[in-house]
N, C-alpha and C. Protein backbone atom coordinates (compact mmCIF):
# COMPACT_ATOMS: atom_id res chain seq x y z
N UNK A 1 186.51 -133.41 -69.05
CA UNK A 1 187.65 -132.89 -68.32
C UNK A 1 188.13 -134.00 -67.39
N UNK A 2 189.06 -134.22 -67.79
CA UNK A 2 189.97 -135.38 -66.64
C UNK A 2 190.35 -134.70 -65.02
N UNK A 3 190.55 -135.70 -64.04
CA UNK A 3 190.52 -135.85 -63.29
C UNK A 3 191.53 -134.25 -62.55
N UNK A 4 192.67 -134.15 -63.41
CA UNK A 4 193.85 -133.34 -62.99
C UNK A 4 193.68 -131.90 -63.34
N UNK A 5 192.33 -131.58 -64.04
CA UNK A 5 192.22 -130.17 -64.50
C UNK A 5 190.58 -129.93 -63.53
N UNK A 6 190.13 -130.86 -63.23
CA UNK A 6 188.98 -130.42 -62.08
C UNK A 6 189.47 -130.34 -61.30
N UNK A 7 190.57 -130.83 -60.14
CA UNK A 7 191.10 -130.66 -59.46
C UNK A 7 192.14 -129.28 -59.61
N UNK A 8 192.28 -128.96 -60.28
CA UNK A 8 192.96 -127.62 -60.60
C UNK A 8 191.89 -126.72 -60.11
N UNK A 9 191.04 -126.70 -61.45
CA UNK A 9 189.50 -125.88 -61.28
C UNK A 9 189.11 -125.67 -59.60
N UNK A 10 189.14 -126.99 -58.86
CA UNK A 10 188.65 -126.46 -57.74
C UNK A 10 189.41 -125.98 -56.98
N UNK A 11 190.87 -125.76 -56.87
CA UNK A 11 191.67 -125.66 -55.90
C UNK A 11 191.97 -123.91 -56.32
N UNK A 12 191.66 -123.90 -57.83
CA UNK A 12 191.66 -122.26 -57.93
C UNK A 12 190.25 -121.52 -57.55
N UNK A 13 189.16 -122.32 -57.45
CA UNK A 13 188.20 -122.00 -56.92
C UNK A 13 188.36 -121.80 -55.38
N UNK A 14 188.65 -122.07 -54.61
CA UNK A 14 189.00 -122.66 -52.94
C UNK A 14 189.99 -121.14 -52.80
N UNK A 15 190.92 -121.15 -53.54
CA UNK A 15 191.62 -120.19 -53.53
C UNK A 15 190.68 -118.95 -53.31
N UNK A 16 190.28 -118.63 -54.47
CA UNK A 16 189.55 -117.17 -54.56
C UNK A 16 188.68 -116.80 -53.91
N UNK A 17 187.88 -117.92 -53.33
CA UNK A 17 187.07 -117.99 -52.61
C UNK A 17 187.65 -117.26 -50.77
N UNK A 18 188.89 -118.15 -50.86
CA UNK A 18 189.37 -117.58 -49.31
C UNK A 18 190.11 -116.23 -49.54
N UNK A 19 189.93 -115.77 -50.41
CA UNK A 19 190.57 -114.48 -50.96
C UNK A 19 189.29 -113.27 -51.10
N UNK A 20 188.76 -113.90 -50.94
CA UNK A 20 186.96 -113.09 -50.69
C UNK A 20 186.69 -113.03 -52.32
N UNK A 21 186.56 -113.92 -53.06
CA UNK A 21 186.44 -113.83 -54.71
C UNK A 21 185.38 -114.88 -55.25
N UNK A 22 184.90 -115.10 -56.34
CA UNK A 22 184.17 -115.99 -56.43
C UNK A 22 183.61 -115.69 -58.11
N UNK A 23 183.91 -117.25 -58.75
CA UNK A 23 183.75 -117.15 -60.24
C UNK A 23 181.92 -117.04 -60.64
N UNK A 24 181.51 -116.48 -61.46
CA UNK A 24 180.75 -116.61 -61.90
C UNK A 24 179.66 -118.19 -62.20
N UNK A 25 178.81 -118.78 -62.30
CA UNK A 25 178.92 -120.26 -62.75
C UNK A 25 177.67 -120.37 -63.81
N UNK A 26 177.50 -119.52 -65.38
CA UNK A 26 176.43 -119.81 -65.92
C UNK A 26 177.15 -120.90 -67.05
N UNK A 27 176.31 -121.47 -67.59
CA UNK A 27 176.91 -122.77 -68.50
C UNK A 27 177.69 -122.49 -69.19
N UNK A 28 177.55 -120.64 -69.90
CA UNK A 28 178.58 -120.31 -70.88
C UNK A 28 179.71 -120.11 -70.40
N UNK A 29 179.73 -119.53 -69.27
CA UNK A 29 181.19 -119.78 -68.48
C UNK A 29 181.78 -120.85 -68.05
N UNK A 30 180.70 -121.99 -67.52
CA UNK A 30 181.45 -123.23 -66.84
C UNK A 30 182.23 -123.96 -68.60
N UNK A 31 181.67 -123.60 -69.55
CA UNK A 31 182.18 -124.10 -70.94
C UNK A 31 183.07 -123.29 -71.61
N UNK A 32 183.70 -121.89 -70.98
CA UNK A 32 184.84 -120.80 -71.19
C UNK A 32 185.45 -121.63 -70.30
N UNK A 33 185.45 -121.83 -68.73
CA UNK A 33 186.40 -122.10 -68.26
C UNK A 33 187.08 -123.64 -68.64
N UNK A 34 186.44 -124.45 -69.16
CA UNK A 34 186.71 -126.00 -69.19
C UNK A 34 187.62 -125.29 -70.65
N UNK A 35 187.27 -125.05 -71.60
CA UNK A 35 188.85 -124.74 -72.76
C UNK A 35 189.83 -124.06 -72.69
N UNK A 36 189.67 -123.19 -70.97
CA UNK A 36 190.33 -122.52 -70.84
C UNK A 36 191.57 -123.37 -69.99
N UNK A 37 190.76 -124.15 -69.46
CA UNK A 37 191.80 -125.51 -68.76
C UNK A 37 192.72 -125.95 -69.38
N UNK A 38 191.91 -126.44 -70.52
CA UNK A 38 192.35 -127.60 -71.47
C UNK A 38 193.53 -126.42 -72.03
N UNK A 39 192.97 -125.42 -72.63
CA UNK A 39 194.77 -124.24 -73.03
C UNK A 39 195.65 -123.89 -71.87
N UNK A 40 195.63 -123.99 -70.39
CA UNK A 40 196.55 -124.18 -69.83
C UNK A 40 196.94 -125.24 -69.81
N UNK A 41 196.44 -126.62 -69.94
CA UNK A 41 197.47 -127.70 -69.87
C UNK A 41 197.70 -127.91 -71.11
N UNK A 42 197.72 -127.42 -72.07
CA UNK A 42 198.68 -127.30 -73.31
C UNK A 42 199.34 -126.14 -73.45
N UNK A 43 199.50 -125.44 -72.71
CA UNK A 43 200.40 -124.62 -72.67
C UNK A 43 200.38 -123.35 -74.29
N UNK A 44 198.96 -123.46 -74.37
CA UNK A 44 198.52 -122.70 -75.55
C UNK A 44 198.18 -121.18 -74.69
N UNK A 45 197.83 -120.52 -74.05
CA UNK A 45 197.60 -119.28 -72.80
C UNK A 45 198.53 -119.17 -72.43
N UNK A 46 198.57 -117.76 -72.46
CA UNK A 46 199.63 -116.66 -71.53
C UNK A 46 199.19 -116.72 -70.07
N UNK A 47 200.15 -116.51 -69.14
CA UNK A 47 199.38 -116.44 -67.87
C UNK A 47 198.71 -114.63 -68.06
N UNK A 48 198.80 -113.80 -68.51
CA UNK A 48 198.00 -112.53 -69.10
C UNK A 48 197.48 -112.68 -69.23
N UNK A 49 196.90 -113.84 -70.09
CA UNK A 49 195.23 -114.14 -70.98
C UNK A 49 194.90 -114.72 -70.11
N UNK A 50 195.13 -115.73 -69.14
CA UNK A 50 194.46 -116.44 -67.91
C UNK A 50 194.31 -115.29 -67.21
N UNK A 51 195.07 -114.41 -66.55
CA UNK A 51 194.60 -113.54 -65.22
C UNK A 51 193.32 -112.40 -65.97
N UNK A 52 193.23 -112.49 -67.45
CA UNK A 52 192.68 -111.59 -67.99
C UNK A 52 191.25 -111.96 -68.19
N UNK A 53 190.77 -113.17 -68.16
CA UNK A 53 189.42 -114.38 -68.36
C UNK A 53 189.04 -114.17 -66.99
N UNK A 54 190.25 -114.96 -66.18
CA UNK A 54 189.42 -114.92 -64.71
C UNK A 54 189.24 -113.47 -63.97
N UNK A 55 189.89 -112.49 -64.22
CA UNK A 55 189.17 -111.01 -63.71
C UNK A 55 187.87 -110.65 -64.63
N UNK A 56 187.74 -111.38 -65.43
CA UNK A 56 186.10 -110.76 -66.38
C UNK A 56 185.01 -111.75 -65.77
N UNK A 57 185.54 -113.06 -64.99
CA UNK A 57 184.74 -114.06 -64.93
C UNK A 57 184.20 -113.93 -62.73
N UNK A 58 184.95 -113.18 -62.20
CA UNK A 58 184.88 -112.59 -60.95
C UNK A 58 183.71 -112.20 -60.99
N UNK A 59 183.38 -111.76 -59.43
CA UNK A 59 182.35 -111.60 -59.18
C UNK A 59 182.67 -110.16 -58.79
């Protein structure tokens, strides 16, 4: 994962976090969320299917 999608990752992390939220972090998820990156910056994901991953991936 390049530089511009960890920096995403954490800033939506930072987010949820000050939102009282917090992602899950077992390997199978930290490896859902990294293709899940990579299909938002290709513009392959709905923002539906994104808000729909990260409410299953919540705590």
């Amino acid at each position: 994962m390049d530089g511009n999608k960890r920096t995403a990752f954490v800033a939506m992390e930072l987010f949820l976090e000050l939102n009282g939220k917090a992602l899950e972090h077992s390997k199978a998820d930290e490896l859902l969320m990294e293709r899940v990156l990579y299909d938002v910056a290709e513009n392959r994901i709905s923002k539906e299917s994104l808000v729909s991953i990260l409410k299953e991936l919540m705590k």
